[in-house]
N, C-alpha and C. Protein backbone atom coordinates (compact mmCIF):
# COMPACT_ATOMS: atom_id res chain seq x y z
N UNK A 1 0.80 -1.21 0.00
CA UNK A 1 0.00 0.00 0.00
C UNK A 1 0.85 1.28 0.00
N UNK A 2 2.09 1.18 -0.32
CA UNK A 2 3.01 2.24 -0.11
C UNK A 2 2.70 3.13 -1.50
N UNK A 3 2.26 2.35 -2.42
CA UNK A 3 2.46 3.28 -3.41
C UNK A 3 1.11 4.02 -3.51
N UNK A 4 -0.21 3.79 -2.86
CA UNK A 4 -1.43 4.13 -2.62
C UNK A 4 -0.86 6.00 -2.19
N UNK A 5 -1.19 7.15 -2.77
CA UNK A 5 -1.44 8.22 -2.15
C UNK A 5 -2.41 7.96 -0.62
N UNK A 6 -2.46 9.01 0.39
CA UNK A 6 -3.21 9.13 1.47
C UNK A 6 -4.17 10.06 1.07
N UNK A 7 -5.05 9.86 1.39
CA UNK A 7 -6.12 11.25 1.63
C UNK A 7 -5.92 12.59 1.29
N UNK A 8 -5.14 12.61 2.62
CA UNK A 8 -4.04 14.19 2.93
C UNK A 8 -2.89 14.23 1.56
N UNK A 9 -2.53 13.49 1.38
CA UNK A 9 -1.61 13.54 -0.17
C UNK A 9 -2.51 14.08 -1.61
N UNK A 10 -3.60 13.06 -1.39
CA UNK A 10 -4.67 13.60 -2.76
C UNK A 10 -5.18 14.67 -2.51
N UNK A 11 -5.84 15.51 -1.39
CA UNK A 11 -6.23 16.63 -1.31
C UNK A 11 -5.41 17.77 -1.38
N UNK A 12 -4.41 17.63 -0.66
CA UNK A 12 -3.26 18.50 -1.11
C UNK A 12 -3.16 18.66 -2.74
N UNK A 13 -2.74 17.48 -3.36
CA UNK A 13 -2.78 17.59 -4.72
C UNK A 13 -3.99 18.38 -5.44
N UNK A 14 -4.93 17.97 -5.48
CA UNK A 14 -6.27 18.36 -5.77
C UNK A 14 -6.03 20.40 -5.56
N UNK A 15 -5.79 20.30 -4.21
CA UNK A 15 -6.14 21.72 -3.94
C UNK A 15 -4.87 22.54 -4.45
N UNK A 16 -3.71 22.04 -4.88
CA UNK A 16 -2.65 22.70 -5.81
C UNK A 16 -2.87 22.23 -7.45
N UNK A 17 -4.18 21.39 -7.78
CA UNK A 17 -4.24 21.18 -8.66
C UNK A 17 -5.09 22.76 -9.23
N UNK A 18 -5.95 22.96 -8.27
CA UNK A 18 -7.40 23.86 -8.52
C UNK A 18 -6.54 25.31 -8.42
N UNK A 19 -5.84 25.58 -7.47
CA UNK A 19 -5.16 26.98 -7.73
C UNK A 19 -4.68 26.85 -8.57
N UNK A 20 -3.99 26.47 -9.47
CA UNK A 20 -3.41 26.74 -10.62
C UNK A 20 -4.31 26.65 -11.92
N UNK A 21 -5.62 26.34 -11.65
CA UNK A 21 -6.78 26.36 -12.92
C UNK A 21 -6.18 25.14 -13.60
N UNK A 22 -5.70 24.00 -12.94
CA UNK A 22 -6.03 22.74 -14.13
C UNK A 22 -7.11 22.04 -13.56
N UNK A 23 -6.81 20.65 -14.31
CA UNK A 23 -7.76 19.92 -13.90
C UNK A 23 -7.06 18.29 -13.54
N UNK A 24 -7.78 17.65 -12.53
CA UNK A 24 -7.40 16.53 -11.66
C UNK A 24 -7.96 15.34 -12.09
N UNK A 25 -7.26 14.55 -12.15
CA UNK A 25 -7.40 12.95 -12.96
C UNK A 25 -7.29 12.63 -11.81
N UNK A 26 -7.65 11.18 -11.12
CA UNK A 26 -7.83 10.15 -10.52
C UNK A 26 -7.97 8.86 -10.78
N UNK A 27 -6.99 8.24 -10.83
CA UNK A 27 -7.33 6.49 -11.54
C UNK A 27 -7.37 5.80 -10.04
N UNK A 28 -8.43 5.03 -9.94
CA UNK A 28 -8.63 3.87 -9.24
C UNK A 28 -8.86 2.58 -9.50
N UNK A 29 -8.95 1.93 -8.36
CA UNK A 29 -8.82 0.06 -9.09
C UNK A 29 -10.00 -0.47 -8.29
N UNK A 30 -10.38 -1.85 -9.29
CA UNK A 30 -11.97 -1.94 -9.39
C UNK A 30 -11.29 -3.42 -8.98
N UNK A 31 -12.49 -4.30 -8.26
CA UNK A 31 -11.76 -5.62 -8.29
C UNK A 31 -13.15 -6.38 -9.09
N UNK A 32 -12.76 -7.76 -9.78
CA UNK A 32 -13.17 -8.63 -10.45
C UNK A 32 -14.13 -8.38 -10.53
N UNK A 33 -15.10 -7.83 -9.72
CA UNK A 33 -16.69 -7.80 -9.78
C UNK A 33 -17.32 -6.10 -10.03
N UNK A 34 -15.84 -5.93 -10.53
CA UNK A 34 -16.33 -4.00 -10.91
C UNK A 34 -17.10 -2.90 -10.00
N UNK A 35 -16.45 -3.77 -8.54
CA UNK A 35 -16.47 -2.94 -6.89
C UNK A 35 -15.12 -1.90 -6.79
N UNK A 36 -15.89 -0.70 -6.47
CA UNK A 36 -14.66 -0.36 -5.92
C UNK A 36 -13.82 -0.77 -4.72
N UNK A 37 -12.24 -0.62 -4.65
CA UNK A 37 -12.04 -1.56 -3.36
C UNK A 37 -12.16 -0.34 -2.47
N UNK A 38 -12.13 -0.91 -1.30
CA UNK A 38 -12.18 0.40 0.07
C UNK A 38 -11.57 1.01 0.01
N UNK A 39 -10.29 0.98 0.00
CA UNK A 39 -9.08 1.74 -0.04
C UNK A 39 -9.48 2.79 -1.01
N UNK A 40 -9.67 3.12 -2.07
CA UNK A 40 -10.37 3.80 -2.60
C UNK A 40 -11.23 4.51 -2.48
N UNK A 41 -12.24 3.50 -2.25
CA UNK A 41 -14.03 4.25 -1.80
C UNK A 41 -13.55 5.28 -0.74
N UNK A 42 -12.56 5.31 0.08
CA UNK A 42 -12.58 6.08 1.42
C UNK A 42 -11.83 7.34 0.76
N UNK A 43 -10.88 7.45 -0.04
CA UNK A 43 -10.51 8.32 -0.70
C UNK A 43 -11.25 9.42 -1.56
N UNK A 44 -12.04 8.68 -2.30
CA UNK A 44 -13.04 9.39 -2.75
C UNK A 44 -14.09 9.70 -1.94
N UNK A 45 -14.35 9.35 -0.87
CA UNK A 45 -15.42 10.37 0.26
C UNK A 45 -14.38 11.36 0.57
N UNK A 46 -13.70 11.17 0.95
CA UNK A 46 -12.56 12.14 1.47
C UNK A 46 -12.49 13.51 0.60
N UNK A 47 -12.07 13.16 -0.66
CA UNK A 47 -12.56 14.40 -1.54
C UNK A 47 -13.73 14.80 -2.17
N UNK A 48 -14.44 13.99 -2.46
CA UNK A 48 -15.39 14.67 -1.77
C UNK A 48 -16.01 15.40 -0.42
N UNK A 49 -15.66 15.20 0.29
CA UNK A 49 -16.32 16.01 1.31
C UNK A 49 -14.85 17.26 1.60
N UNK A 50 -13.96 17.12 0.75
CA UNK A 50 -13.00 18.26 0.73
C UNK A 50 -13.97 19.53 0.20
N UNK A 51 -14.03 18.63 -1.17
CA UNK A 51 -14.84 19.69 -2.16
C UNK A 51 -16.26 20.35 -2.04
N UNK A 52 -17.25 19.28 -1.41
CA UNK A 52 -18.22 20.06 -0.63
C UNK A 52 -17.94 20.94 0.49
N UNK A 53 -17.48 20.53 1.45
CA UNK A 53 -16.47 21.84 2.32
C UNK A 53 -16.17 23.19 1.58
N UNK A 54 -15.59 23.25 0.74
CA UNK A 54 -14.58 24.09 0.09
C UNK A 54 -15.56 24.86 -1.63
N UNK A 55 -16.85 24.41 -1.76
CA UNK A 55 -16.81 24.02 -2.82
C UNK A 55 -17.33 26.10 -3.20
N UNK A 56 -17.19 26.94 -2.27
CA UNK A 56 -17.04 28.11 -2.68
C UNK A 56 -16.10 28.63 -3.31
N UNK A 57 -15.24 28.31 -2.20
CA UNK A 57 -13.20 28.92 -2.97
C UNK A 57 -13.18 27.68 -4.57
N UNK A 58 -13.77 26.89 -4.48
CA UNK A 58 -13.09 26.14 -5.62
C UNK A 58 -14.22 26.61 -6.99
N UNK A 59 -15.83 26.79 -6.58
CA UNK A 59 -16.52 26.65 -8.06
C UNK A 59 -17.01 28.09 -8.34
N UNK A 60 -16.74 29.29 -6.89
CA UNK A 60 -17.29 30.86 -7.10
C UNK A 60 -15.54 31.57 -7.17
N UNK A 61 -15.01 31.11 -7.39
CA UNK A 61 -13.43 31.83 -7.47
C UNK A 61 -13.52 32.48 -8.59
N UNK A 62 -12.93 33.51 -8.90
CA UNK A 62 -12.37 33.70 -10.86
C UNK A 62 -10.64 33.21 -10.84
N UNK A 63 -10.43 33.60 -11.98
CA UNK A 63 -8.93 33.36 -11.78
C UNK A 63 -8.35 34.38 -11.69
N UNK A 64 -6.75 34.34 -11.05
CA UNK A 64 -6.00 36.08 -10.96
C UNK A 64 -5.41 36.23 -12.37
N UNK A 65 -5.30 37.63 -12.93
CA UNK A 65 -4.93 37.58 -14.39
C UNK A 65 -3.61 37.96 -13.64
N UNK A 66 -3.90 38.89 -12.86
CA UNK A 66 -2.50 39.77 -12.97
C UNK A 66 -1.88 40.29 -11.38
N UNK A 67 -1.17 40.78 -11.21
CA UNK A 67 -0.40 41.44 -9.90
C UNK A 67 -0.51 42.14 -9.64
N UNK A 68 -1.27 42.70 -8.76
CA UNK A 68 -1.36 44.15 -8.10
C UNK A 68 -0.85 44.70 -6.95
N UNK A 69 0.12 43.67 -6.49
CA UNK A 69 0.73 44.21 -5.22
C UNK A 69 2.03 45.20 -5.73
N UNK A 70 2.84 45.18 -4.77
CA UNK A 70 3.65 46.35 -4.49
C UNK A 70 4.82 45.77 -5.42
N UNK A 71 5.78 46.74 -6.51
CA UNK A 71 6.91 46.23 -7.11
C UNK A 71 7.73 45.17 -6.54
N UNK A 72 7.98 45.04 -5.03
CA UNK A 72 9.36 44.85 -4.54
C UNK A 72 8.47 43.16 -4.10
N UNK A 73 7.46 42.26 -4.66
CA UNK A 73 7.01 41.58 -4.23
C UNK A 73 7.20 40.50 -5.26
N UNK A 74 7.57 39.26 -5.16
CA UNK A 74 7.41 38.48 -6.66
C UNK A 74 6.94 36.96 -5.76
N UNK A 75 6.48 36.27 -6.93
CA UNK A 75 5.59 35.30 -6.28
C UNK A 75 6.47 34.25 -7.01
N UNK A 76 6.59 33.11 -6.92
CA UNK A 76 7.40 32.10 -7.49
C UNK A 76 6.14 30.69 -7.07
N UNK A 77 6.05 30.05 -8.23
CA UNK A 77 5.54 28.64 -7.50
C UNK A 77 6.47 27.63 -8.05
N UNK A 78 6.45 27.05 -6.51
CA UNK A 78 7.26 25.70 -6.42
C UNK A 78 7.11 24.41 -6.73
N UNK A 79 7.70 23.55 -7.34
CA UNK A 79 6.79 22.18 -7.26
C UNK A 79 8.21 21.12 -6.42
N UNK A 80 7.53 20.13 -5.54
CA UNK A 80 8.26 18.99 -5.39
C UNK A 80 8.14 17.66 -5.54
């Protein structure tokens, strides 16, 4: 299960997916009888109920075009 993301890993993702205006893929695994397995199912409540939580900042947001703070300010995004 090491290679399974956590919850807290996918939402994080998700929510650096949504500030930056893309969009979030999710592949999960189905077993023989085209169930989702738990491990999963719990993941996807999880974000879901991120996104119902949240679902102002994420579906009434606009996007920022531009910078209006002060010259001496610069914004950098990081990835790791």
């Amino acid at each position: 299960m090491d290679d399974i993301y956590s919850s807290d890993e996918l939402i994080a993702q998700l929510a650096q997916t949504i500030s930056l205006g893309g969009n979030f893929v999710l592949n999960i695994a189905i077993d023989a009888n085209g169930r989702v397995l738990p491990v999963f199912e719990e993941r996807l409540k999880n974000l879901g109920d991120f996104v119902n939580d949240h679902s102002d900042a994420i579906f009434s947001s606009k996007p920022w075009i531009y910078q209006s703070d002060v010259d001496s300010v610069m914004y950098v995004i990081f990835q790791h």
